[in-house]
C-alpha atoms as a PDB file:
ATOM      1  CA  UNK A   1       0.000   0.000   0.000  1.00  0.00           C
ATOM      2  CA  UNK A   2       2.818   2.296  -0.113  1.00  0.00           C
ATOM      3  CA  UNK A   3       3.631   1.905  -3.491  1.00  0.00           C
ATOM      4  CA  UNK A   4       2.522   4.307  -6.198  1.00  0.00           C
ATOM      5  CA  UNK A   5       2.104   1.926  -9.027  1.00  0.00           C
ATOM      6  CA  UNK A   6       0.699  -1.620  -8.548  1.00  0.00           C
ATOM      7  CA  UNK A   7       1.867  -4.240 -11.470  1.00  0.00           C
ATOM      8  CA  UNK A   8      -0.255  -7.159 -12.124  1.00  0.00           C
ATOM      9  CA  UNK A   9       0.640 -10.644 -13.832  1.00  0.00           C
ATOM     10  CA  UNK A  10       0.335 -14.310 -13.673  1.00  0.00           C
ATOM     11  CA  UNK A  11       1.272 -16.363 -10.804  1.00  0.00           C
ATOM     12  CA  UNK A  12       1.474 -19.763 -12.476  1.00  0.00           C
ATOM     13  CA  UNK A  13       1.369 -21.787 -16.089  1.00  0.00           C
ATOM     14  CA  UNK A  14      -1.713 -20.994 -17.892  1.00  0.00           C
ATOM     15  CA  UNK A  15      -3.119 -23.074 -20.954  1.00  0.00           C
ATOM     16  CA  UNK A  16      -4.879 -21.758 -23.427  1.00  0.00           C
ATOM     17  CA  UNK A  17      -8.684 -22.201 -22.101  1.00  0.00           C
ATOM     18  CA  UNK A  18      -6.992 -19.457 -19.235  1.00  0.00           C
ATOM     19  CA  UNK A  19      -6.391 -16.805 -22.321  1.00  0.00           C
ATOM     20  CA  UNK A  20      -8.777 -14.317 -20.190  1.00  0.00           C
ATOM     21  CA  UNK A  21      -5.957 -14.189 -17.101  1.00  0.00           C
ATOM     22  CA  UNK A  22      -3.082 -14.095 -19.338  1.00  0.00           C
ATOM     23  CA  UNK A  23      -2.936 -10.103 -18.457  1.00  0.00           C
ATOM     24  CA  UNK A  24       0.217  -8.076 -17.611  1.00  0.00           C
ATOM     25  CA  UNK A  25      -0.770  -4.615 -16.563  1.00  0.00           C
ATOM     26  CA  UNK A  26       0.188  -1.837 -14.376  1.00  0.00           C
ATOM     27  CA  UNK A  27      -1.818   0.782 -12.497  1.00  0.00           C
ATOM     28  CA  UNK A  28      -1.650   3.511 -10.173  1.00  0.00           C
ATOM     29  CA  UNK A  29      -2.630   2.520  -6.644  1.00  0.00           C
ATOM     30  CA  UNK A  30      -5.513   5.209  -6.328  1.00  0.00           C
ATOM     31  CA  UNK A  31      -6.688   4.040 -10.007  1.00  0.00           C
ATOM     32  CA  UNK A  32     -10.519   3.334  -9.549  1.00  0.00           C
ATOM     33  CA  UNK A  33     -11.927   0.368  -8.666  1.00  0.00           C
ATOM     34  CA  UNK A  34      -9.261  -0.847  -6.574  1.00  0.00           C
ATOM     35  CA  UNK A  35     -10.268  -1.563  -3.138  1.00  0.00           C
ATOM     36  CA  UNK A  36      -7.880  -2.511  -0.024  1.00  0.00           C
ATOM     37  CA  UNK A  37      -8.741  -4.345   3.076  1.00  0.00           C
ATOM     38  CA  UNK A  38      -6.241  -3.391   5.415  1.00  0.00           C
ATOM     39  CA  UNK A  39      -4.607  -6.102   7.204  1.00  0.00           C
ATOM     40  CA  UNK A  40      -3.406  -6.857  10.663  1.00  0.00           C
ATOM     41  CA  UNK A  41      -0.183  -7.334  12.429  1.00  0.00           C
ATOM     42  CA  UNK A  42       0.835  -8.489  15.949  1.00  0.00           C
ATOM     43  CA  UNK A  43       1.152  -5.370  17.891  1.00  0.00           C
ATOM     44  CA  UNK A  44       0.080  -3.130  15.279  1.00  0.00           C
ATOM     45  CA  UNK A  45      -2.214  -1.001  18.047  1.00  0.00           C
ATOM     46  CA  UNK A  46       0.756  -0.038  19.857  1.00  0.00           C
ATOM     47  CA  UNK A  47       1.821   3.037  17.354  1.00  0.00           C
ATOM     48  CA  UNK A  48      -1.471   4.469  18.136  1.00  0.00           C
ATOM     49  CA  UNK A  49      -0.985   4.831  22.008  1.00  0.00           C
ATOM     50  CA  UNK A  50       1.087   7.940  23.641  1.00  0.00           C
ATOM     51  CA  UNK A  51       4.847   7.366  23.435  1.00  0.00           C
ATOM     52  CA  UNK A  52       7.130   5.507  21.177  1.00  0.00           C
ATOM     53  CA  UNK A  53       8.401   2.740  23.828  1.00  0.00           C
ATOM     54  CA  UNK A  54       6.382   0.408  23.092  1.00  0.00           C
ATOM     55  CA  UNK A  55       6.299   0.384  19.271  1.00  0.00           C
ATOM     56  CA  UNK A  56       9.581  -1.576  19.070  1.00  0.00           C
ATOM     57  CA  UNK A  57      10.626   0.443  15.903  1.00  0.00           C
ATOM     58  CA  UNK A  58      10.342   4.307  16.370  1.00  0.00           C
ATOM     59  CA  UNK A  59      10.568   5.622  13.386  1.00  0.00           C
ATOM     60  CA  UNK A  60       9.166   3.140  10.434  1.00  0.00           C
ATOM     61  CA  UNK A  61       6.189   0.883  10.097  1.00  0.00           C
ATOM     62  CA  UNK A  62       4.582  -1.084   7.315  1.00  0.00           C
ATOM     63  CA  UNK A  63       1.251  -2.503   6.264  1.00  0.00           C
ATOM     64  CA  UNK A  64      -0.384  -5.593   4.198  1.00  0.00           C
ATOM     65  CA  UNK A  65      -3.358  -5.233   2.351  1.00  0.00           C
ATOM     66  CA  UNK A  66      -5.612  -7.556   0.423  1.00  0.00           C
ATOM     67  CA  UNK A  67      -6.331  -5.652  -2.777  1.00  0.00           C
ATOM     68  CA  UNK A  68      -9.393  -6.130  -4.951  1.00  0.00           C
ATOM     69  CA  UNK A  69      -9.697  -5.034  -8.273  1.00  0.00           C
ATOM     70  CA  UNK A  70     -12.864  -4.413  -9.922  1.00  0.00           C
ATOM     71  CA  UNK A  71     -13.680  -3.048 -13.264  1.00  0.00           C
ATOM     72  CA  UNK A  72     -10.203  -1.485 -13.524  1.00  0.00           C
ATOM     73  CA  UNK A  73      -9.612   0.392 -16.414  1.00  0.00           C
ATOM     74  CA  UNK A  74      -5.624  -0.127 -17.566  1.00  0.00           C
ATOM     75  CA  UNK A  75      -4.824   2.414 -20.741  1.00  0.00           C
ATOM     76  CA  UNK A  76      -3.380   0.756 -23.747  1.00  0.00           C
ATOM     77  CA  UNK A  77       0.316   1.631 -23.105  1.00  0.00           C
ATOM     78  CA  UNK A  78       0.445   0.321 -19.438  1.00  0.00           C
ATOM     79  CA  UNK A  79      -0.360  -3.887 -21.106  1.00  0.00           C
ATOM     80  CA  UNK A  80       2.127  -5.596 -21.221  1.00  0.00           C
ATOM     81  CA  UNK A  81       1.011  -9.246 -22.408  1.00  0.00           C
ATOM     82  CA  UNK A  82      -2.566  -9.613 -23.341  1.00  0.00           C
ATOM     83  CA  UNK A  83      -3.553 -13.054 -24.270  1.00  0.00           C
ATOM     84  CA  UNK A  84      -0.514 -14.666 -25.139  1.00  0.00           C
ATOM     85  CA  UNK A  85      -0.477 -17.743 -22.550  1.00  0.00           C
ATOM     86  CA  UNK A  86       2.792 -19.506 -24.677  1.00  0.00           C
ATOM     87  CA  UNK A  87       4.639 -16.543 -22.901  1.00  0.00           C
ATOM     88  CA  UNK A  88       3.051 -16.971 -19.400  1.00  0.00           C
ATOM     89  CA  UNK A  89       5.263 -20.171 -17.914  1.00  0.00           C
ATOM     90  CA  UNK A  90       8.317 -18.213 -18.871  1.00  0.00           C
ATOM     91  CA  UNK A  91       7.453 -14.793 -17.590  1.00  0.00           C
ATOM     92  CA  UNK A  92       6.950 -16.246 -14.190  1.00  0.00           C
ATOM     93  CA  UNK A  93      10.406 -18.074 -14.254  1.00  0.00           C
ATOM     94  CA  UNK A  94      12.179 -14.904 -15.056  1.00  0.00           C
ATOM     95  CA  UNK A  95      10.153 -12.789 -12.327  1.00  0.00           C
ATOM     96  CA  UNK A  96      10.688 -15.323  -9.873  1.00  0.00           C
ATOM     97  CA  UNK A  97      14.353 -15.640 -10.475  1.00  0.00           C
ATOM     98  CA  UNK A  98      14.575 -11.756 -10.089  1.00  0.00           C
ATOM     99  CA  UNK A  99      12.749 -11.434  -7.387  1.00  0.00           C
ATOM    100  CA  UNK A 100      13.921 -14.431  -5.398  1.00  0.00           C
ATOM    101  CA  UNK A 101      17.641 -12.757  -5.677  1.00  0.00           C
ATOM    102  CA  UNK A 102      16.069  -9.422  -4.403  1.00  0.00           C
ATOM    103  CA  UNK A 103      15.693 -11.419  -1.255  1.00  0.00           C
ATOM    104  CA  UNK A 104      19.100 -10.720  -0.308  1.00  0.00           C
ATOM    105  CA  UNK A 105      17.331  -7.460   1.454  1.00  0.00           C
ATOM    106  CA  UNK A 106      16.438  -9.658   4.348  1.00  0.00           C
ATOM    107  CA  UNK A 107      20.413  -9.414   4.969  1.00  0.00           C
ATOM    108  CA  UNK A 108      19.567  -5.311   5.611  1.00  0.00           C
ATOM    109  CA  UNK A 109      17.298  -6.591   8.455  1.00  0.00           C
ATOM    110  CA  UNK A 110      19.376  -8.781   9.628  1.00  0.00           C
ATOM    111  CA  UNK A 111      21.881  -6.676  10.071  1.00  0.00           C
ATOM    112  CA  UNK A 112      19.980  -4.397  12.204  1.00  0.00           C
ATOM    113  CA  UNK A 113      18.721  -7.677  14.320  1.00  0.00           C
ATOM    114  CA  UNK A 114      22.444  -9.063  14.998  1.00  0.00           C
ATOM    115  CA  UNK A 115      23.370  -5.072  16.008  1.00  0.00           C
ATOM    116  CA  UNK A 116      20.313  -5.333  18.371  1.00  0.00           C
ATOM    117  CA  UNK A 117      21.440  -8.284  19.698  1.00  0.00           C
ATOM    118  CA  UNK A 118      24.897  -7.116  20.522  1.00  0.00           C
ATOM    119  CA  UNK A 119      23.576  -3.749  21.955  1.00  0.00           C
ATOM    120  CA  UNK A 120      21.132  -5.353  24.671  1.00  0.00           C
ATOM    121  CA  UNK A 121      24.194  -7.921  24.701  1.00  0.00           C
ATOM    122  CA  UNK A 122      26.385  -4.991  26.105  1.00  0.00           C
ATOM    123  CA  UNK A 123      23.215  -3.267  27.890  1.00  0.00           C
ATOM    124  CA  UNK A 124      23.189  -6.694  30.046  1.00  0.00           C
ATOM    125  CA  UNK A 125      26.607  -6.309  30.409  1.00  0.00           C
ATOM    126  CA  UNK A 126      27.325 -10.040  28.902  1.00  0.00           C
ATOM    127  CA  UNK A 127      29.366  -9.336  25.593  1.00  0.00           C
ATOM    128  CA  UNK A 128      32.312 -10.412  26.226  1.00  0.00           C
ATOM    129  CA  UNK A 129      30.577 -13.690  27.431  1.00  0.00           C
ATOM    130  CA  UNK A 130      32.420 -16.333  24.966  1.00  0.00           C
ATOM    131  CA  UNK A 131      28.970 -17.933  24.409  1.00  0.00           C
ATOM    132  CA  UNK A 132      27.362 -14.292  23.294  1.00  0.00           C
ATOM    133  CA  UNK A 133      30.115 -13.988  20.962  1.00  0.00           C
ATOM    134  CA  UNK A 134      29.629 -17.106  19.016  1.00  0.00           C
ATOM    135  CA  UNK A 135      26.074 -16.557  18.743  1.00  0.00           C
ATOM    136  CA  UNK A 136      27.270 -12.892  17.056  1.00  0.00           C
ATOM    137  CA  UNK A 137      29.333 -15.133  15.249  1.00  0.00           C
ATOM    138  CA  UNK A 138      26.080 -17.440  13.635  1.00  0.00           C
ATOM    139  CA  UNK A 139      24.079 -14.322  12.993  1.00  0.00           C
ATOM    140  CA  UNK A 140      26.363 -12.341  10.850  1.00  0.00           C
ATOM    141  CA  UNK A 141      27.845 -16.215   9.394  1.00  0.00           C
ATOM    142  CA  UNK A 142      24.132 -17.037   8.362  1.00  0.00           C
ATOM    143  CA  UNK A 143      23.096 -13.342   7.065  1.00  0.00           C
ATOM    144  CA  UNK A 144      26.138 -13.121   5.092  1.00  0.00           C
ATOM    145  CA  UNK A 145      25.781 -16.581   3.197  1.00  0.00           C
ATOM    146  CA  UNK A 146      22.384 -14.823   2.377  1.00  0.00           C
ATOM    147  CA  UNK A 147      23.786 -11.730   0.804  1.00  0.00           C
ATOM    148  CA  UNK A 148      26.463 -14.249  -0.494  1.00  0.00           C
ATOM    149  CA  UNK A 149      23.814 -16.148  -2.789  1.00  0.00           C
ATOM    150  CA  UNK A 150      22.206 -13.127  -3.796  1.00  0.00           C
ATOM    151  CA  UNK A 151      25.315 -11.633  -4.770  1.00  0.00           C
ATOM    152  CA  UNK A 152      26.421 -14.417  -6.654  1.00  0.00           C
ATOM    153  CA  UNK A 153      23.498 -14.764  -8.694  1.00  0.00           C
ATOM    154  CA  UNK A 154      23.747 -10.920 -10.110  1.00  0.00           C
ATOM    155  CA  UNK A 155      27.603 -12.023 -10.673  1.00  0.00           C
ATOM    156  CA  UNK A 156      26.491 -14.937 -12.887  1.00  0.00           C
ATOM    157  CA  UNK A 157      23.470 -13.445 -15.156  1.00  0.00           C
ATOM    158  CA  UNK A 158      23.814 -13.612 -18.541  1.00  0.00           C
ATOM    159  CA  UNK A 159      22.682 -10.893 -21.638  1.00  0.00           C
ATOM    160  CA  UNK A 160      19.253 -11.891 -23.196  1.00  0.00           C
ATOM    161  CA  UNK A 161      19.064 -11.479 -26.913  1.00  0.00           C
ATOM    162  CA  UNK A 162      16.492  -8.686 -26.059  1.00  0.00           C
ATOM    163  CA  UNK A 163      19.522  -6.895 -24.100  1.00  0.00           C
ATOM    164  CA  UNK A 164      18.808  -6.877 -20.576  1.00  0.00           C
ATOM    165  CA  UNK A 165      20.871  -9.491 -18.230  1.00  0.00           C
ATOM    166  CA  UNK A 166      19.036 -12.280 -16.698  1.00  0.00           C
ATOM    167  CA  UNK A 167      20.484 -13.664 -13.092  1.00  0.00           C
ATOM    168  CA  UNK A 168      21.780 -16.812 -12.535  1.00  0.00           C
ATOM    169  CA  UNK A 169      18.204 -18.711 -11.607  1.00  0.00           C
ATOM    170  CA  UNK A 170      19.401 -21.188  -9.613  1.00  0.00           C
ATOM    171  CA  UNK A 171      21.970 -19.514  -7.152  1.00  0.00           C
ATOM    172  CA  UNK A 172      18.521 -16.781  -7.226  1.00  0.00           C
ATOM    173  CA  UNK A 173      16.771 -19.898  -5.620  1.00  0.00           C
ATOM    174  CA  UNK A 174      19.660 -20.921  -3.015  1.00  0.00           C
ATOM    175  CA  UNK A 175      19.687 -17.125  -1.842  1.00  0.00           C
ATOM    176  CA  UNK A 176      15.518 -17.223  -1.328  1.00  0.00           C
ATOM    177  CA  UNK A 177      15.593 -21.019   0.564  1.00  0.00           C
ATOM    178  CA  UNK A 178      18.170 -20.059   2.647  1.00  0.00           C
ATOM    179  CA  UNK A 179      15.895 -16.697   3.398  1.00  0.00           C
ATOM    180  CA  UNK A 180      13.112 -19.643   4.175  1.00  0.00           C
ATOM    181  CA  UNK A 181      15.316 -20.728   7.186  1.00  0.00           C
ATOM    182  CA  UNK A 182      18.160 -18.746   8.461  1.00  0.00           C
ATOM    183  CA  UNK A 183      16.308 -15.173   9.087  1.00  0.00           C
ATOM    184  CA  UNK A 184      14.224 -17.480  11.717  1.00  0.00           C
ATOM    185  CA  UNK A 185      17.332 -18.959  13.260  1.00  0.00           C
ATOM    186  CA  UNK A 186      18.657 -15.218  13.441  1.00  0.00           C
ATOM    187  CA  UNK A 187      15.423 -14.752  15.049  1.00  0.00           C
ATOM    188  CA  UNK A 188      15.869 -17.258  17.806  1.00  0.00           C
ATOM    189  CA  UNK A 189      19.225 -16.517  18.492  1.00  0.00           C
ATOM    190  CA  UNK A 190      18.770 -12.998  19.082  1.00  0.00           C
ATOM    191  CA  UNK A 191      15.872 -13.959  21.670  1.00  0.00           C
ATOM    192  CA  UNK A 192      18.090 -16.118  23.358  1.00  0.00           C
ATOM    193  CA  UNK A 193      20.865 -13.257  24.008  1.00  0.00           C
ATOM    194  CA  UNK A 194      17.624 -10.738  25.147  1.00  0.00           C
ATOM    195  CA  UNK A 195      16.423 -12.451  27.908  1.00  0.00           C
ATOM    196  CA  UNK A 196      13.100 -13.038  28.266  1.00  0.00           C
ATOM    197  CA  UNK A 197      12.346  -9.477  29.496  1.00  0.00           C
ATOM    198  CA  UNK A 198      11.399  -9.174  25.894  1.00  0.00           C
ATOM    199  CA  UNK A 199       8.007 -10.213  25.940  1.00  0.00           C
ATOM    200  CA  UNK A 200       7.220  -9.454  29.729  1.00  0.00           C
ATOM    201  CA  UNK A 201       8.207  -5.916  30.162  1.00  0.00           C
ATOM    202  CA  UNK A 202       5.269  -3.593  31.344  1.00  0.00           C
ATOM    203  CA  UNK A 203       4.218  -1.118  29.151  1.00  0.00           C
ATOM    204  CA  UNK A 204       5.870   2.837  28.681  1.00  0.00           C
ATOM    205  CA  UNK A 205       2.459   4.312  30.590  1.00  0.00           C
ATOM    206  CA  UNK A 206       4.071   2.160  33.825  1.00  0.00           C
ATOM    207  CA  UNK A 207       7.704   3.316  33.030  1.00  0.00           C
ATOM    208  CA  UNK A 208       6.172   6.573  33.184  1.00  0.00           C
ATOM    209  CA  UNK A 209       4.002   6.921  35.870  1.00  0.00           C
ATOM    210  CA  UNK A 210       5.461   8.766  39.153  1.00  0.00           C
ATOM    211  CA  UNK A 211       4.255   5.466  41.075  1.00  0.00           C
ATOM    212  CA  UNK A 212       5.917   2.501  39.438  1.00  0.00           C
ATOM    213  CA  UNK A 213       8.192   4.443  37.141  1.00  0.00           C
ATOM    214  CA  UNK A 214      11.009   4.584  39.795  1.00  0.00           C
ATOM    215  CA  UNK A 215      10.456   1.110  40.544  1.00  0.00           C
ATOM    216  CA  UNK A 216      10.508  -0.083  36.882  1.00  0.00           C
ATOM    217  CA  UNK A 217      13.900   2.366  36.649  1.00  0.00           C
ATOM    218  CA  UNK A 218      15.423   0.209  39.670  1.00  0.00           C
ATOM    219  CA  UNK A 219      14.617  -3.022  38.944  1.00  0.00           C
ATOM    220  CA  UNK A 220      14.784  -3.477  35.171  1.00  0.00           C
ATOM    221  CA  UNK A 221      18.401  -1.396  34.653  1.00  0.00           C
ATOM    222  CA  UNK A 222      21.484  -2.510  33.321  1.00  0.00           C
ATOM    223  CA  UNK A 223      24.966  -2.812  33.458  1.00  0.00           C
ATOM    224  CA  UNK A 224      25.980   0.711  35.043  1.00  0.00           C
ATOM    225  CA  UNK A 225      26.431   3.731  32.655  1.00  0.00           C
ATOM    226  CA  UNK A 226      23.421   2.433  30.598  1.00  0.00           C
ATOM    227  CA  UNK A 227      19.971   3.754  30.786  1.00  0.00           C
ATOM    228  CA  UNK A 228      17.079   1.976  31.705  1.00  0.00           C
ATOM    229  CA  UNK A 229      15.274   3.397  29.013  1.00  0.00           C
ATOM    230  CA  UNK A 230      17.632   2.631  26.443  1.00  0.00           C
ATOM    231  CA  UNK A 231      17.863  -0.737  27.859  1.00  0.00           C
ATOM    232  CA  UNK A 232      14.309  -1.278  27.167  1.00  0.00           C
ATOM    233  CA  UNK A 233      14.180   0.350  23.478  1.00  0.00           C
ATOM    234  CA  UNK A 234      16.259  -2.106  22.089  1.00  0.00           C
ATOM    235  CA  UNK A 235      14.316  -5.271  24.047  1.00  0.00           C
ATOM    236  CA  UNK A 236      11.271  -3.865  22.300  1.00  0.00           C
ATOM    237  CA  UNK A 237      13.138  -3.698  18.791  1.00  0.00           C
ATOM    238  CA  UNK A 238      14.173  -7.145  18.880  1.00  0.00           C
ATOM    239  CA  UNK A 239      10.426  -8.191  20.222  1.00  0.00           C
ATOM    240  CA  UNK A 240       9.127  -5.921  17.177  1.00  0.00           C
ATOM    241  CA  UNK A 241      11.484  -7.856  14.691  1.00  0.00           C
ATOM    242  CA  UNK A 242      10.922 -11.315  15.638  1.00  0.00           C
ATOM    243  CA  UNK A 243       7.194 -11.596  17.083  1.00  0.00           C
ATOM    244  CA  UNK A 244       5.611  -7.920  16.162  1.00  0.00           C
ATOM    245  CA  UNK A 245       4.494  -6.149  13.698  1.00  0.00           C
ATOM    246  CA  UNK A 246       8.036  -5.938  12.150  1.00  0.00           C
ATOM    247  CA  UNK A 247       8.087  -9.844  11.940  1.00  0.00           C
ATOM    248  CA  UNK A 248       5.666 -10.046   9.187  1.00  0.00           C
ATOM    249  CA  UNK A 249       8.320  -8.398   7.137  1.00  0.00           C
ATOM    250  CA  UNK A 250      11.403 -10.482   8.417  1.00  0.00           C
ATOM    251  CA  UNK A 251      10.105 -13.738   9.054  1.00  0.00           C
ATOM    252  CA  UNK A 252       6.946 -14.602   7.770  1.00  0.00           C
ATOM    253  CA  UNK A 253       7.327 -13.202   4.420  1.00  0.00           C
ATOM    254  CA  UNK A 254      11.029 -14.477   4.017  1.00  0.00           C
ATOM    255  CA  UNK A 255       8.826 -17.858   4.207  1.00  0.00           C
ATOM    256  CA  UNK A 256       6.242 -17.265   2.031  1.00  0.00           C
ATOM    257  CA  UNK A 257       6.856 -14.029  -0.217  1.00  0.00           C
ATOM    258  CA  UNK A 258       8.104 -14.728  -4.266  1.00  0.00           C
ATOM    259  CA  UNK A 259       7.160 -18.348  -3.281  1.00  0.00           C
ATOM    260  CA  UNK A 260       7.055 -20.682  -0.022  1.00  0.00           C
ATOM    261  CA  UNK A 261       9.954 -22.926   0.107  1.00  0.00           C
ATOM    262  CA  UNK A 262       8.701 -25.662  -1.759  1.00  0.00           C
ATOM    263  CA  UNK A 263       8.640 -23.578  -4.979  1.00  0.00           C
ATOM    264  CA  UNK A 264      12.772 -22.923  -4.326  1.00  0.00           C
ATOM    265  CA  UNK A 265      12.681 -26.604  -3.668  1.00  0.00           C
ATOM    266  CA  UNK A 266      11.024 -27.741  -7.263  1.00  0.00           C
ATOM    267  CA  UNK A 267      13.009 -24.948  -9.605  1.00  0.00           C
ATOM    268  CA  UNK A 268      16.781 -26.455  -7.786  1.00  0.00           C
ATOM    269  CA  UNK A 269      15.667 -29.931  -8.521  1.00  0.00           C
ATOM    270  CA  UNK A 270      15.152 -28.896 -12.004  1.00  0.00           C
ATOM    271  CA  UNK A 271      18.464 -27.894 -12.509  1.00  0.00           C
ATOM    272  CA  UNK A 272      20.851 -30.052 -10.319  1.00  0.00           C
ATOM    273  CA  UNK A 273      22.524 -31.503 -13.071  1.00  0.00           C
ATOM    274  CA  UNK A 274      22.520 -34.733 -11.668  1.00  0.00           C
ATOM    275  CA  UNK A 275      23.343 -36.718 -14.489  1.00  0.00           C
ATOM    276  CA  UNK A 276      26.501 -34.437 -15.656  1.00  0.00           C
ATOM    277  CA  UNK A 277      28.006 -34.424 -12.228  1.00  0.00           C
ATOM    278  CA  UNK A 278      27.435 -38.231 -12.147  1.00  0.00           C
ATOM    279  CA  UNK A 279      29.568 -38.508 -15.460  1.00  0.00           C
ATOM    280  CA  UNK A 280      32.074 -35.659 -13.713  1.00  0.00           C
ATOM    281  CA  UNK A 281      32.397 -38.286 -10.381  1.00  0.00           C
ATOM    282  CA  UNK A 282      32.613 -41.167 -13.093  1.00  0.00           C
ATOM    283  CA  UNK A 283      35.255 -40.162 -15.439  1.00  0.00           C
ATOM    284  CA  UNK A 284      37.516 -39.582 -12.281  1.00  0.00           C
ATOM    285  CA  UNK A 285      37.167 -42.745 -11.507  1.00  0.00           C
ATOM    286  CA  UNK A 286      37.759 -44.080 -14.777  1.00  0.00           C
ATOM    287  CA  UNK A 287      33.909 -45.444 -15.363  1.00  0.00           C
ATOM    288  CA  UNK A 288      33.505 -46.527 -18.638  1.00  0.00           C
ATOM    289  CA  UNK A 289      29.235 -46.712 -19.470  1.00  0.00           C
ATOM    290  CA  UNK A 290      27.765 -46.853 -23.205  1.00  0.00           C
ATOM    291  CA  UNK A 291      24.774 -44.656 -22.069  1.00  0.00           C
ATOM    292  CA  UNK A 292      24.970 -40.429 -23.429  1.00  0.00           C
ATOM    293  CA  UNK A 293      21.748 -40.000 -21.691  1.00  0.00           C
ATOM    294  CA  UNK A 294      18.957 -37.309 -23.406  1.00  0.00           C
ATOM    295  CA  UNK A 295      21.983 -34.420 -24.690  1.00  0.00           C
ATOM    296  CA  UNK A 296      21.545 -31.614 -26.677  1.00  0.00           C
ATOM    297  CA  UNK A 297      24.643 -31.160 -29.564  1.00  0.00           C
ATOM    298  CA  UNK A 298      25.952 -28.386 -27.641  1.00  0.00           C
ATOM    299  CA  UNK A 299      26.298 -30.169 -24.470  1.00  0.00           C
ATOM    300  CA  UNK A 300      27.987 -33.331 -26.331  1.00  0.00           C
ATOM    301  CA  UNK A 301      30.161 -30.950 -27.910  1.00  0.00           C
ATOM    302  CA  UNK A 302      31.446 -29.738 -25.003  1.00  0.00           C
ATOM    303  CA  UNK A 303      31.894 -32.679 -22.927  1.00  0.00           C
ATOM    304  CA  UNK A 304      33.938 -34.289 -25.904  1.00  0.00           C
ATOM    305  CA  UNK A 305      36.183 -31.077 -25.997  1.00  0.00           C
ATOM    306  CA  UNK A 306      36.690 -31.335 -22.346  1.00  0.00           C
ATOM    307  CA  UNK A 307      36.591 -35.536 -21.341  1.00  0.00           C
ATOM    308  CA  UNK A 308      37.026 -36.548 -24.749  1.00  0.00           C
ATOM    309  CA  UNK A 309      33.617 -38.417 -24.086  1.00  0.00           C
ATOM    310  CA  UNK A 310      30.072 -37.426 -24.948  1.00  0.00           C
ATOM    311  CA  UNK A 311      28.161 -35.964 -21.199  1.00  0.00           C
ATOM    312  CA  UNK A 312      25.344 -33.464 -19.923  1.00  0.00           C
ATOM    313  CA  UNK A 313      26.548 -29.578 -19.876  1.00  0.00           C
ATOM    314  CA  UNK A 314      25.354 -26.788 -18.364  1.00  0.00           C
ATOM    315  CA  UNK A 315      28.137 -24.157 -16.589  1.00  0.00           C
ATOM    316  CA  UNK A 316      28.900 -24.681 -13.259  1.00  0.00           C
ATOM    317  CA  UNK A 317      31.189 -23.362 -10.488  1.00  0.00           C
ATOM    318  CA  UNK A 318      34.640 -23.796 -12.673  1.00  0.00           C
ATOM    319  CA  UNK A 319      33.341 -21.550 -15.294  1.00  0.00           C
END
């Protein structure tokens, strides 16, 4: 809902009897006839309330929507693909592979969860705890093979004969199943270095009242030279990341968003290259076998410049 232009397109194959849905259009968000159903988030009633304690994040927020589109006029120029389902399979690869790279942003977040944890870390006065450290260690060695994946796949796209450059689609698929899993890990860990003061802190109307504010101020501080209230800010960041509001944008939609993790799952299976690494393990170990398998020219080509035998190609790592 914050976006100023909302682009519409298949989700899946289509066949020919599904002509009417084969549609690629884009509108503005205010166009008429859209309608959206605002959604709603753990925690989202706490930005309305006095004070921004309890919020978790401060200063940014975001919202889901279910969107409805009825009668929607889109002008000529704005279609994109109008009828032609041959192209529809295809266009959701592509999108897919683009957007399941763009995942890497969940490394962003994560970055901002594995500074939390250090800061309440050093609020609790435990950081140089060996144990804290390692955990550090995990966060920032799981968000970084993240960005790693995501990086790689930009490194490896290829031109397109229409000119732009297509991303590697597997490694695009690593980056988004690791997303599935490790942001949740990061999660846990982060939780586990908090305390769990997290999730049973009273609210900022007790920190401020004249009655139980001094006791709240006594109680609940920190390692000396550190706030209370500071203290408390970052407990309610982490909470906001990994079970607020702020969660539906780190965890659950690392799950689900530009496909659950079965879709990752299907589209790496597709291109494991199972039979040319076989022949790669095989001709190491001197395996002779009168079976090419189903090869295109180009692949038999390649293996016979290479092995001096006919095998399955497709680039991998070495190249």
């Amino acid at each position: 809902i914050n976006s100023h232009w909302i682009i519409v397109m298949p989700t899946m194959r289509l066949r020919q009897e599904d002509k009417d849905y084969a549609l690629v259009g884009a509108v503005p968000a205010d166009a008429k006839g859209i309608t959206y159903i605002y959604g709603r988030q753990s925690c989202d009633t706490r930005s309305m309330e006095a004070g921004d304690l309890d919020a978790g994040n401060a200063k940014f927020s975001g919202q889901e929507a279910m969107i409805i589109f009825d009668n929607v006029f889109i002008p000529k120029e704005y279609i994109f693909m109008d009828g032609e389902v041959e192209y529809a399979s295809m266009l959701v690869e592509r999108f897919t592979c683009y957007h399941r790279r763009s995942y890497v942003c969940k490394t962003g977040l994560g970055d901002v969860l594995v500074g939390a944890a250090a800061a309440i870390a050093d609020y609790n006065g435990v950081d140089n705890a060996s144990h804290i450290k390692d955990k550090l260690v995990e966060m920032t060695h799981l968000n970084e093979t993240i960005f790693a994946a995501g990086i790689a796949s930009s490194y490896q796209a290829h031109k397109t004969t229409a000119g732009n450059y297509q991303n590697d689609d597997m490694l695009a698929n690593v980056c988004k199943h690791n997303v599935t899993r490790f942001p949740y890990e990061i999660g846990r860990l982060a939780q586990d270095i908090a305390g769990g003061l997290m999730v049973t802190m009273p609210s900022e109307k007790d920190f401020r009242s004249p009655e139980t504010g001094p006791l709240l101020d006594k109680y609940l501080k920190g390692r000396k030279g550190v706030s209370t209230e500071n203290r408390v800010r970052i407990l309610r960041l982490i909470e906001n990341m990994t079970l607020g509001r702020n969660a539906v944008g780190y965890l659950t939609e690392s799950m689900h968003g530009a496909g659950s993790p079965q879709a990752q799952r299907i589209q790496i299976a597709r291109q494991m290259q199972l039979e040319y690494k076989k022949r790669l393990a095989k001709n190491l170990a001197s395996i002779e076998e009168g079976e090419t398998g189903d090869l295109s020219k180009e692949q038999s080509e390649y293996f016979d410049k290479i092995f001096g035998k006919t095998e399955v190609y497709r680039p991998l790592h070495n190249e």
